[in-house]
C-alpha atoms as a PDB file:
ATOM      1  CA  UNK A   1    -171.150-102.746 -79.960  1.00  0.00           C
ATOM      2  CA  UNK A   2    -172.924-100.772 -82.775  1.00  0.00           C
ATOM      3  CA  UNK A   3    -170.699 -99.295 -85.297  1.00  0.00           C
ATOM      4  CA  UNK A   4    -170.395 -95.659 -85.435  1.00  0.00           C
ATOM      5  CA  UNK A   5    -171.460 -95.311 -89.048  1.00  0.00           C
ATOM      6  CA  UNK A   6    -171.130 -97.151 -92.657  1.00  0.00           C
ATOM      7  CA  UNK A   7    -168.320-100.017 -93.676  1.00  0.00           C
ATOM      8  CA  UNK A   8    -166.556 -96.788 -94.453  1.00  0.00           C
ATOM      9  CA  UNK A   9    -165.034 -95.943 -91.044  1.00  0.00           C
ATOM     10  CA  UNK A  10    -161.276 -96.223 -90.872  1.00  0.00           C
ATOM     11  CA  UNK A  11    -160.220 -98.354 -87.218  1.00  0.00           C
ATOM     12  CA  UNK A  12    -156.956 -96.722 -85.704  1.00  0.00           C
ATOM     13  CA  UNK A  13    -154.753 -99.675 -83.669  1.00  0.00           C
ATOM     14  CA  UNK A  14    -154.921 -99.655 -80.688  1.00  0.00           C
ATOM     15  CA  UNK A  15    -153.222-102.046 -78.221  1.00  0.00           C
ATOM     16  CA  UNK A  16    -156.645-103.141 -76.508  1.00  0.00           C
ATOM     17  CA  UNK A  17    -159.571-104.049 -77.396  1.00  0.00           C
ATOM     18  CA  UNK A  18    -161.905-101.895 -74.743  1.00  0.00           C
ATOM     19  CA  UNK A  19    -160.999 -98.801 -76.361  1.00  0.00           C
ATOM     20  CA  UNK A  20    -161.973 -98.426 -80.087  1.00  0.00           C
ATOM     21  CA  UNK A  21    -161.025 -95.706 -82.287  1.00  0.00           C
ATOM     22  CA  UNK A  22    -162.783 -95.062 -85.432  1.00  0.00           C
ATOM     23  CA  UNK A  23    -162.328 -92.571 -88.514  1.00  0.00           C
ATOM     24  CA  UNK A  24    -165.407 -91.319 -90.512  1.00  0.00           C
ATOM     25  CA  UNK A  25    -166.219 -88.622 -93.073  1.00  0.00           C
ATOM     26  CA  UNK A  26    -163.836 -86.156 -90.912  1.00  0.00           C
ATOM     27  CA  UNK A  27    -165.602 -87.187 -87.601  1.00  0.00           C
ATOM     28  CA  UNK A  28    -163.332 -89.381 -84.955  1.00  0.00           C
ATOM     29  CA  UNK A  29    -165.983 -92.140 -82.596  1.00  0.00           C
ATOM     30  CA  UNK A  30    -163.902 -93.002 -79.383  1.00  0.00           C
ATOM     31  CA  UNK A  31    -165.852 -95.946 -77.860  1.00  0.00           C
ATOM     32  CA  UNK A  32    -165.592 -97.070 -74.002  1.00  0.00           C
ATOM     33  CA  UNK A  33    -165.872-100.748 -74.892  1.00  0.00           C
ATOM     34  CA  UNK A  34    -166.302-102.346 -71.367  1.00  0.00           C
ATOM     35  CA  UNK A  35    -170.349-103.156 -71.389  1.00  0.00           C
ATOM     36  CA  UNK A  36    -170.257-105.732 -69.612  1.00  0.00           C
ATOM     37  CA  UNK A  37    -169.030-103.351 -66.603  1.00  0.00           C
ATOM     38  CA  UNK A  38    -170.745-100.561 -67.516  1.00  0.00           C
ATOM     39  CA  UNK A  39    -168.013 -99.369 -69.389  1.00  0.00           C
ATOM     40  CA  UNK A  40    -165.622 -98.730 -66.190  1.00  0.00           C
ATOM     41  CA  UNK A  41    -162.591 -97.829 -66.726  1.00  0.00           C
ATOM     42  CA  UNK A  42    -159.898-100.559 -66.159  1.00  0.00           C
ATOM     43  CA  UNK A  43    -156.685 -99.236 -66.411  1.00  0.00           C
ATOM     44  CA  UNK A  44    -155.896-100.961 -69.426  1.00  0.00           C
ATOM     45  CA  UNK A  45    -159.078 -98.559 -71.128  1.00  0.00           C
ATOM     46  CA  UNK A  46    -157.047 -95.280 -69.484  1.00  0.00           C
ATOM     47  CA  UNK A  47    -153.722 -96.489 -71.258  1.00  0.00           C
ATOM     48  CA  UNK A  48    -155.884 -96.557 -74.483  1.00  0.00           C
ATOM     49  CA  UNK A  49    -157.529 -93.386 -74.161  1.00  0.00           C
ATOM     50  CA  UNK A  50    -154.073 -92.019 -73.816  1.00  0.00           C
ATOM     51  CA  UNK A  51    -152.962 -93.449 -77.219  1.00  0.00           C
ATOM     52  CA  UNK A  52    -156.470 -92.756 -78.832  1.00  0.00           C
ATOM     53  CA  UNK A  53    -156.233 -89.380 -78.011  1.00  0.00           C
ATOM     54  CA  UNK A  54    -153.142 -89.063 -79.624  1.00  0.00           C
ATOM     55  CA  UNK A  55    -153.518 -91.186 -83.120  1.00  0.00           C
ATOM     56  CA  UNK A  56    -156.885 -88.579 -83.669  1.00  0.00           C
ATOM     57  CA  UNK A  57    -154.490 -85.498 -82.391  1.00  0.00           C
ATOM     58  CA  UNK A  58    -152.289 -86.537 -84.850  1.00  0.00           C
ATOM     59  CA  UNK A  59    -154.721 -87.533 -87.785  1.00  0.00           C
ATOM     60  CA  UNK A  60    -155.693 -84.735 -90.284  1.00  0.00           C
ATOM     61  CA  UNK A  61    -158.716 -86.694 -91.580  1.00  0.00           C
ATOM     62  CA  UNK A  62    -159.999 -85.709 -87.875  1.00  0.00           C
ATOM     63  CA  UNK A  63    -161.645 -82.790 -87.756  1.00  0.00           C
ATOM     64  CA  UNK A  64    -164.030 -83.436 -84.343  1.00  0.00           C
ATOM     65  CA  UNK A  65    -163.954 -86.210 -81.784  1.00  0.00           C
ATOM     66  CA  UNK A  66    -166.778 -88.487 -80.640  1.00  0.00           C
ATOM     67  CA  UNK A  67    -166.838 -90.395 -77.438  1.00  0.00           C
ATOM     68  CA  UNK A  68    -169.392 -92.882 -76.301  1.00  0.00           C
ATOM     69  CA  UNK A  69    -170.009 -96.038 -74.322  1.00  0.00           C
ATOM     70  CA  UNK A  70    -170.536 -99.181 -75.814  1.00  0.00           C
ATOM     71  CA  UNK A  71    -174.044-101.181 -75.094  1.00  0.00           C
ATOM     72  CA  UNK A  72    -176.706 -98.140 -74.935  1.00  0.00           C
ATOM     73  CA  UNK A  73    -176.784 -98.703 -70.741  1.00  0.00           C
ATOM     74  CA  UNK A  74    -173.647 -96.377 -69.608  1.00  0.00           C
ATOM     75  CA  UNK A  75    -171.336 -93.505 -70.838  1.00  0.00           C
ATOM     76  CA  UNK A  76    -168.648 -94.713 -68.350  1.00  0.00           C
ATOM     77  CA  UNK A  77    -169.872 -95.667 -64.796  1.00  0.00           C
ATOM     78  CA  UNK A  78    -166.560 -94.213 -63.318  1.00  0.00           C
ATOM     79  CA  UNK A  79    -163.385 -96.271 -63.012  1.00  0.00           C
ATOM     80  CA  UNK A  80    -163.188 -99.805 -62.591  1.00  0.00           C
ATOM     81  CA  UNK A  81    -162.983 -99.896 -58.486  1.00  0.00           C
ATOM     82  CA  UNK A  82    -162.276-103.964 -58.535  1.00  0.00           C
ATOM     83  CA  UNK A  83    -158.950-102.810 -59.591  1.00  0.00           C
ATOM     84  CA  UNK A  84    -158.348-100.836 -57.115  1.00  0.00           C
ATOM     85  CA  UNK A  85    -157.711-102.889 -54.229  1.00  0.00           C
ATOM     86  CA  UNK A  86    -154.507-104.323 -56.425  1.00  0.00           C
ATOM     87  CA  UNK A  87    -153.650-100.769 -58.211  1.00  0.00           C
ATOM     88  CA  UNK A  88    -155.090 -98.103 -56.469  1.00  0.00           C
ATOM     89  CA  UNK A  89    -155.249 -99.335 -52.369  1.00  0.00           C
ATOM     90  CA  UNK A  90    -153.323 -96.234 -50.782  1.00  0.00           C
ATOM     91  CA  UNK A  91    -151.515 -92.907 -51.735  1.00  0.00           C
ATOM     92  CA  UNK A  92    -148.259 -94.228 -52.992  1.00  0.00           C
ATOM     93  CA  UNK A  93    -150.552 -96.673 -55.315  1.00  0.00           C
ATOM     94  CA  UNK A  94    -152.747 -93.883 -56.698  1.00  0.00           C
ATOM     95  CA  UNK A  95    -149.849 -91.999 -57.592  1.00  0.00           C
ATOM     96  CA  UNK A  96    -148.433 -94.417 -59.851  1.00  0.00           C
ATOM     97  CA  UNK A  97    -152.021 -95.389 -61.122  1.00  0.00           C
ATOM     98  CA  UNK A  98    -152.668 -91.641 -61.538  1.00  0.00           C
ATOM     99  CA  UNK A  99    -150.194 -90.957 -64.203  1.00  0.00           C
ATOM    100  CA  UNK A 100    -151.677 -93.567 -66.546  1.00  0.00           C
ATOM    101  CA  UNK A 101    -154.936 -92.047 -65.778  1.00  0.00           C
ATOM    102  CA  UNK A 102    -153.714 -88.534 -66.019  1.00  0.00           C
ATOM    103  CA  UNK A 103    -151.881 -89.439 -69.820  1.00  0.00           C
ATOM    104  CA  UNK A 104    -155.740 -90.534 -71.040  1.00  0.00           C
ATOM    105  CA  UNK A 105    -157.692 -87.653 -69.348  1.00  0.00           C
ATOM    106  CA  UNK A 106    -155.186 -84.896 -70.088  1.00  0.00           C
ATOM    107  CA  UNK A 107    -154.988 -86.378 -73.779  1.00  0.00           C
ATOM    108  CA  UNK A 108    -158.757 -86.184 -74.153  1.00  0.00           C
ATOM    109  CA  UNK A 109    -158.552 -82.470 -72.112  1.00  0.00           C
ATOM    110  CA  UNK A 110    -155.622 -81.110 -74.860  1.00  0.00           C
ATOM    111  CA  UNK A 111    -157.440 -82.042 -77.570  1.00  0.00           C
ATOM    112  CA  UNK A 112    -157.192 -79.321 -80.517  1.00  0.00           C
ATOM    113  CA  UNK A 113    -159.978 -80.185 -81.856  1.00  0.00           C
ATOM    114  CA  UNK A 114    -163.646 -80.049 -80.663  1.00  0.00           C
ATOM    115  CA  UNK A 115    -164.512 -82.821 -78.385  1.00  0.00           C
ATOM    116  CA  UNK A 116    -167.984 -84.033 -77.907  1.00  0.00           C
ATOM    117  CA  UNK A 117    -169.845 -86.612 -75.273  1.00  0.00           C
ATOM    118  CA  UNK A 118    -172.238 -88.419 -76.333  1.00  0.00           C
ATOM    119  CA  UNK A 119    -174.159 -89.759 -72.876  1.00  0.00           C
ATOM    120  CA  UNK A 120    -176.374 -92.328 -72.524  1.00  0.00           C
ATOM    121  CA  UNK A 121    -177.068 -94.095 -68.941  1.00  0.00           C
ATOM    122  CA  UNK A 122    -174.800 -93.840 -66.007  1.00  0.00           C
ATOM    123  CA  UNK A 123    -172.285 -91.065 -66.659  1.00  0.00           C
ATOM    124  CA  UNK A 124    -170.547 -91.600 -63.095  1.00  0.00           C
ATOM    125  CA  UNK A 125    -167.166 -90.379 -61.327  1.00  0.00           C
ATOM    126  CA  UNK A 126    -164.493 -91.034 -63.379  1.00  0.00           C
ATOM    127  CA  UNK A 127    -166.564 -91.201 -66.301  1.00  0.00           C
ATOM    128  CA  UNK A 128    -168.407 -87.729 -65.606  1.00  0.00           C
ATOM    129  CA  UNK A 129    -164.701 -86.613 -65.250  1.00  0.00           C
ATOM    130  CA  UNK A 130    -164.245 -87.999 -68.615  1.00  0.00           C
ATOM    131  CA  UNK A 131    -167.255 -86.433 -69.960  1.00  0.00           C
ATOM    132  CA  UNK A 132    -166.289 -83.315 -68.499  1.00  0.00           C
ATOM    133  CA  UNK A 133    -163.153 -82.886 -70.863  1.00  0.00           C
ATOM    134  CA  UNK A 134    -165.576 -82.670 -73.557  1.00  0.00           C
ATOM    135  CA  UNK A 135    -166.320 -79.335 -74.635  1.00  0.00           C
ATOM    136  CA  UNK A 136    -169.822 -80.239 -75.369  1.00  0.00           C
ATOM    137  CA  UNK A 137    -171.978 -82.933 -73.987  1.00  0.00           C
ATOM    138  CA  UNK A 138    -175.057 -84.228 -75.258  1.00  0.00           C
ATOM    139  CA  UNK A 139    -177.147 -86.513 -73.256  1.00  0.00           C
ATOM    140  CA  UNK A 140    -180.184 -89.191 -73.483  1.00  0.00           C
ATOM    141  CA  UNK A 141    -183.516 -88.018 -71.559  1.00  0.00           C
ATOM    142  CA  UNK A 142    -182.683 -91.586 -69.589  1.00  0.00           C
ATOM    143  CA  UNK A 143    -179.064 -90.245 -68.588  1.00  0.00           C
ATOM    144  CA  UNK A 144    -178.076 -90.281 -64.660  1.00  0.00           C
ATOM    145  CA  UNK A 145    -174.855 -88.419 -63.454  1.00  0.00           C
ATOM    146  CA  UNK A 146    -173.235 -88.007 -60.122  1.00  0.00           C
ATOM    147  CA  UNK A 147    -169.728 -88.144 -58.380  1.00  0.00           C
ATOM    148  CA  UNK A 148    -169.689 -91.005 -55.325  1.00  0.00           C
ATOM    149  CA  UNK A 149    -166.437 -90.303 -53.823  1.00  0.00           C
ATOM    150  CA  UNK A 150    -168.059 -89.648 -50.419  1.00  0.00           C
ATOM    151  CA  UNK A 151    -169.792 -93.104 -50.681  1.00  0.00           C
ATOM    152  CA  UNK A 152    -166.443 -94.736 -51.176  1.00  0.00           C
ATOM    153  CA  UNK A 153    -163.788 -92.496 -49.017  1.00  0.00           C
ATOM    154  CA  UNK A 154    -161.267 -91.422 -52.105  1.00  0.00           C
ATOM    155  CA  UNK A 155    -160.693 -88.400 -52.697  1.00  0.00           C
ATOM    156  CA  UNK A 156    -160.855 -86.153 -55.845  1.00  0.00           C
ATOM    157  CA  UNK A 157    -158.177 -84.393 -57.952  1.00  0.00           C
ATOM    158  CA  UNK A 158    -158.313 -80.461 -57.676  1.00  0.00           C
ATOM    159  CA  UNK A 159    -158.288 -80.761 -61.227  1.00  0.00           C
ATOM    160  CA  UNK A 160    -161.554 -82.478 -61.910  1.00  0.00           C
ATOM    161  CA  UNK A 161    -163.092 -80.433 -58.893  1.00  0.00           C
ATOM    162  CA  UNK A 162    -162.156 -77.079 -60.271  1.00  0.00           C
ATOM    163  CA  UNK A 163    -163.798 -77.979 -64.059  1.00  0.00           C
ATOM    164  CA  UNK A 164    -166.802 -79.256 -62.465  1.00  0.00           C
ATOM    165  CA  UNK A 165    -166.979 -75.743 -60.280  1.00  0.00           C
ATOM    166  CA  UNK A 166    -165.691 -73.970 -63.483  1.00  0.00           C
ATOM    167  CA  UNK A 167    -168.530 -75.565 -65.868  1.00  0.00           C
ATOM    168  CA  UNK A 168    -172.036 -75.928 -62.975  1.00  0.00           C
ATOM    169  CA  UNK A 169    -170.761 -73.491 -59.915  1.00  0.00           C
ATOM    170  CA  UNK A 170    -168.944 -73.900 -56.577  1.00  0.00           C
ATOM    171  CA  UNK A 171    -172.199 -74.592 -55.041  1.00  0.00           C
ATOM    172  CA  UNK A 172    -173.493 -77.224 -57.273  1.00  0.00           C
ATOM    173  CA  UNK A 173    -170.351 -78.886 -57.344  1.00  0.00           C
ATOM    174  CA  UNK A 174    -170.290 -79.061 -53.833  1.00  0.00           C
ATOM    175  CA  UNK A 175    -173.781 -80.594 -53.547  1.00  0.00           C
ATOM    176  CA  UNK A 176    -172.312 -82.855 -56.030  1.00  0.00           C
ATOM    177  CA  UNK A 177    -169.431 -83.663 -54.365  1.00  0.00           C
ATOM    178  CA  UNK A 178    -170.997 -83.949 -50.791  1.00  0.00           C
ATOM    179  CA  UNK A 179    -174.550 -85.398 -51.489  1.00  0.00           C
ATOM    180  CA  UNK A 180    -172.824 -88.323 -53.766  1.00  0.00           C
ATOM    181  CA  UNK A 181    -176.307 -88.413 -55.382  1.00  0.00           C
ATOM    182  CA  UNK A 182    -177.427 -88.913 -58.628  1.00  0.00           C
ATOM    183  CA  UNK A 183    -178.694 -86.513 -61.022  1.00  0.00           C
ATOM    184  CA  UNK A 184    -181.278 -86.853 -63.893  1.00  0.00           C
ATOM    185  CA  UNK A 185    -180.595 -85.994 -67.112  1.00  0.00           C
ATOM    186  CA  UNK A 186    -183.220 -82.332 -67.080  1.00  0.00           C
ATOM    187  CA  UNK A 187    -181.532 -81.510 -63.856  1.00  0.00           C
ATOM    188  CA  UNK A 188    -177.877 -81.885 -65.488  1.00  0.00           C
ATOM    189  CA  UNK A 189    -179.451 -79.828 -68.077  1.00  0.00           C
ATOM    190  CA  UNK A 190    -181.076 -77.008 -65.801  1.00  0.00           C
ATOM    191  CA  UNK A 191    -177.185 -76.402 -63.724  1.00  0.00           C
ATOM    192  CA  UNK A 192    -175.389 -76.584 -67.114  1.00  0.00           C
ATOM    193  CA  UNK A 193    -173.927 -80.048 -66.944  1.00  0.00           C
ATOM    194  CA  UNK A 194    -175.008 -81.002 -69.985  1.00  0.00           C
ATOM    195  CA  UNK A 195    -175.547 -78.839 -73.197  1.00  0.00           C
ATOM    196  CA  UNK A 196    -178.560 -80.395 -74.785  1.00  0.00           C
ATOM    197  CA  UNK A 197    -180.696 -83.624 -74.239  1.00  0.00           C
ATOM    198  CA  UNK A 198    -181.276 -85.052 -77.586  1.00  0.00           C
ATOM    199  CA  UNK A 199    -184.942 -86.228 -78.320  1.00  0.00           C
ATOM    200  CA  UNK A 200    -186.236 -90.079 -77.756  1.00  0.00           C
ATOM    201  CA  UNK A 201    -184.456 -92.431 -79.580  1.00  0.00           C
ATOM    202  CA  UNK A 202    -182.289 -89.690 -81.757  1.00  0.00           C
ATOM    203  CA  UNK A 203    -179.263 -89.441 -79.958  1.00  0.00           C
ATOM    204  CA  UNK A 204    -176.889 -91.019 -82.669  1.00  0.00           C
ATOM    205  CA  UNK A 205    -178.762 -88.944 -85.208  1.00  0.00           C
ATOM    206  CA  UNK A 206    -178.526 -85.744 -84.017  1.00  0.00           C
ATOM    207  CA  UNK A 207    -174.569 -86.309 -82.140  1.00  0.00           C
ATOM    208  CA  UNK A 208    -173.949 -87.217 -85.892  1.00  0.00           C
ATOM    209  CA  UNK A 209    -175.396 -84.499 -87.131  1.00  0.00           C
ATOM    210  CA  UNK A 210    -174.229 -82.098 -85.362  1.00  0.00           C
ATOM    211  CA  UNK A 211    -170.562 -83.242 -85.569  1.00  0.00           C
ATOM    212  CA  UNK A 212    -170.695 -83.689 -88.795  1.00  0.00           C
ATOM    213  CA  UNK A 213    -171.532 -80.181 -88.817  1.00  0.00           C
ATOM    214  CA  UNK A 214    -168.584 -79.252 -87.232  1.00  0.00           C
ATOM    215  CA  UNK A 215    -166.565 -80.948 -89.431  1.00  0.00           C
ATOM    216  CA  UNK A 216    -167.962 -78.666 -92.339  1.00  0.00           C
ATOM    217  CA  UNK A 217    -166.822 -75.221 -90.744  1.00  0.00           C
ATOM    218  CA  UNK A 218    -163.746 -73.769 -91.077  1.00  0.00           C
ATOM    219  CA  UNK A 219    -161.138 -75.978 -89.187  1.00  0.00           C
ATOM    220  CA  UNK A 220    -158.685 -73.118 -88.348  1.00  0.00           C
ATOM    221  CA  UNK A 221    -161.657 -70.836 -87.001  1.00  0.00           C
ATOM    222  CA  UNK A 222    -162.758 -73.925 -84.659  1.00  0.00           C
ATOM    223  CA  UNK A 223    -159.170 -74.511 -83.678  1.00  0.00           C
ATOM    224  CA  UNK A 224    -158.970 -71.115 -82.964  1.00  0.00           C
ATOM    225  CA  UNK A 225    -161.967 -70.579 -80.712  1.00  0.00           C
ATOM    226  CA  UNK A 226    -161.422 -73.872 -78.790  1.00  0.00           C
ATOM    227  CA  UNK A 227    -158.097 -72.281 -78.522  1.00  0.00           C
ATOM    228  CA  UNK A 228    -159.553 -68.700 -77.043  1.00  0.00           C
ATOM    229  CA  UNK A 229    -161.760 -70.700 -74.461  1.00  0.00           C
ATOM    230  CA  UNK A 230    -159.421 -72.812 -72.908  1.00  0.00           C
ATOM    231  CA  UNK A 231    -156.705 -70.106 -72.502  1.00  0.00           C
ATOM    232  CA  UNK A 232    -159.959 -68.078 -70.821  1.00  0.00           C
ATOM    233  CA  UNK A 233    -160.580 -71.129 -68.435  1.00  0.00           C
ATOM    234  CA  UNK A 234    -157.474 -72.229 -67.609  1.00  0.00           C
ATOM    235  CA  UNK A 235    -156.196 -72.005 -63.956  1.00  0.00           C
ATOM    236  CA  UNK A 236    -152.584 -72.042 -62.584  1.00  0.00           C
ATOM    237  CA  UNK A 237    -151.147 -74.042 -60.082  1.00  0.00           C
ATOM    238  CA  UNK A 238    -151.600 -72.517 -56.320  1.00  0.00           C
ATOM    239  CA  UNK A 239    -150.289 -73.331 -52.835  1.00  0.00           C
ATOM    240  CA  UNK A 240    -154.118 -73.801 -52.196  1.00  0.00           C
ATOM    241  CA  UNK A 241    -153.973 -76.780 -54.837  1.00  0.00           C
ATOM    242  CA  UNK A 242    -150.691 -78.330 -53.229  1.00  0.00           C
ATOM    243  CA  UNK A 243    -152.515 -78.398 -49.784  1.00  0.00           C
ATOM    244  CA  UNK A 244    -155.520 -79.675 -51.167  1.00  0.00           C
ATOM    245  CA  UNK A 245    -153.134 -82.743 -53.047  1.00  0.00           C
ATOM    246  CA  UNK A 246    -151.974 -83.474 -49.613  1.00  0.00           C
ATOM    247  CA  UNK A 247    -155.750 -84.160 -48.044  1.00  0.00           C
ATOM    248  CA  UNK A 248    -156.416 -86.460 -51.173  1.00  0.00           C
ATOM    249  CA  UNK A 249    -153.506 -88.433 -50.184  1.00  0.00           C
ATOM    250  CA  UNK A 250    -155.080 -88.415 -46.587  1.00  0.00           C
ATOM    251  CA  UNK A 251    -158.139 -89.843 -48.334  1.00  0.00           C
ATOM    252  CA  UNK A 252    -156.619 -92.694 -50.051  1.00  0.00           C
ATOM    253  CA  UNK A 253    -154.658 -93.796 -47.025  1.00  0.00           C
ATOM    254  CA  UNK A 254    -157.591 -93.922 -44.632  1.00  0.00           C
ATOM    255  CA  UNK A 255    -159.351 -96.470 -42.830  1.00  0.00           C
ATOM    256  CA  UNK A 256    -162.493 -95.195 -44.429  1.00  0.00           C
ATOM    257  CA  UNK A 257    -160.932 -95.625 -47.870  1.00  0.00           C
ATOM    258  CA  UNK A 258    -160.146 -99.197 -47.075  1.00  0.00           C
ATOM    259  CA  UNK A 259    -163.723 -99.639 -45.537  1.00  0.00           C
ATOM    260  CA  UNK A 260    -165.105 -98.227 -48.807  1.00  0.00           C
ATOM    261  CA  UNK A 261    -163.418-100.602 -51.265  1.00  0.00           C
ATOM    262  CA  UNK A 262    -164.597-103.313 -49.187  1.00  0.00           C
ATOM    263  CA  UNK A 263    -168.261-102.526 -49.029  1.00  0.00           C
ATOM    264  CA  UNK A 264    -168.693-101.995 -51.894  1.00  0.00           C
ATOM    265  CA  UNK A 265    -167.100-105.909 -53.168  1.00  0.00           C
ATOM    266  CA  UNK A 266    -169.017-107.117 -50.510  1.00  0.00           C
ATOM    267  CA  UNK A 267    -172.451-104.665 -51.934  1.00  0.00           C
ATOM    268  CA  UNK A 268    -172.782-103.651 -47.905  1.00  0.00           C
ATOM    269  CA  UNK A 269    -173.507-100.133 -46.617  1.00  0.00           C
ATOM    270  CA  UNK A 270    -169.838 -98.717 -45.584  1.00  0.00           C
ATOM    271  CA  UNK A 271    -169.271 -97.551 -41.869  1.00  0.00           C
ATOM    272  CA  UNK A 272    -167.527 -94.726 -42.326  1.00  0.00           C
ATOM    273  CA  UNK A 273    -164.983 -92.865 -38.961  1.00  0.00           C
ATOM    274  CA  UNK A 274    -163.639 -90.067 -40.300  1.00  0.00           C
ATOM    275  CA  UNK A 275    -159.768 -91.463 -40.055  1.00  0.00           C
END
């Protein structure tokens, strides 16, 4: 893993190893540190997202946040699914599982201060949920993004549905969401997915840049618009939301569920019933 910057970045502790938090000239780098996996997202990296986000929340130094993936191939290709069939293997699992994952997304999400992605390769389910916290999201030319729920039979979070819809539109979130397919970086960049797509071989440059930037202006006018935004976006909760809870819970306790998990340990095509 490349270092975000000079022998002057400040490491916070942190409690594992495959989430690192550094501190540099007012900028926070939060690094996925999984490359070996394409940076998925064990369980043990969503527990220390949860405490990263807090010990930058928490650090005045910090005046914008950073995140990344380690090894130049992936942002974060989703979570780690050979967990799942011992964490995450029916409803009654994924709630328990959930509120870890919930603690690290929602401390990313609640951020105060401005949150930046900074994509390169496979930016995939959980980790394009990740990404989408961000409230701005740079991207390599090489990037690929997509949500494969429907290629594994789980279902999604109203949450993470309704910022996708919120951020591209309900009807490229549902080709999204339905299709399973992958994107391309100009095409993430056409619906709005991502904000820019940094030139060949400048990524780190120009994310540094650019936060650095950030950390120049006026922190209590940043705070303050980041505030304005998210109190415009924000939705409430809805019967609509509780129903939709109760077909994810379908999802997860499904025969096609189970059939997913397996195909994809044993790399197979799943068969997919509909129960």
């Amino acid at each position: 893993m490349s270092a975000p910057g000079t022998s002057n970045a400040r490491r916070l502790p942190l409690t594992t190893s495959k989430i690192v938090a550094e501190v540099e000239d007012g900028v926070g780098w939060l690094t996925f540190n999984n490359p070996e996996r394409r940076n998925a997202v064990s369980l043990e990296m969503w527990q220390g997202l949860g405490d990263a986000a807090e010990a930058f929340e928490a650090d005045a130094q910090v005046r914008v946040v950073v995140m990344r993936g380690a090894g130049g191939q992936s942002f974060a290709a989703g979570a780690d699914i050979s967990e799942f069939e011992q964490f995450r293997a029916n409803a009654e699992q994924k709630e328990a599982y959930g509120k870890i994952a919930a603690r690290g997304q929602l401390g990313l999400a609640q951020l105060t201060k401005p949150l930046i992605a900074m994509i390169e390769g496979f930016c995939i389910g959980g980790g394009l949920a990740l990404a989408l916290t961000a409230d701005v999201r740079i991207a390599t030319a090489g990037s690929r993004f997509g949500i494969p729920a429907a290629k594994l039979g789980l279902g999604y979070e109203y949450a993470g549905i309704a910022a996708l819809a919120r951020l591209v539109g309900p009807s490229a979130a549902k080709d999204i969401l339905f299709s399973a397919r992958f994107l391309a970086a100009d095409e993430a960049l056409r619906i709005g997915l991502v904000n820019t797509i940094a030139d060949d071989g400048q990524l780190h440059q120009q994310v540094r840049a650019y936060a650095q930037g950030i950390a120049g202006n006026a922190p209590l006018t940043v705070h303050a618009a980041k505030a304005a935004v998210r109190a415009f976006e924000r939705y409430s909760a809805t019967p609509e939301a509780e129903a939709i809870e109760e077909l994810v819970n379908r999802c997860f306790d499904s025969e096609d569920y189970r059939e997913g998990r397996r195909a994809f340990m044993d790399k197979r095509t799943p068969h997919f019933k509909g129960r």
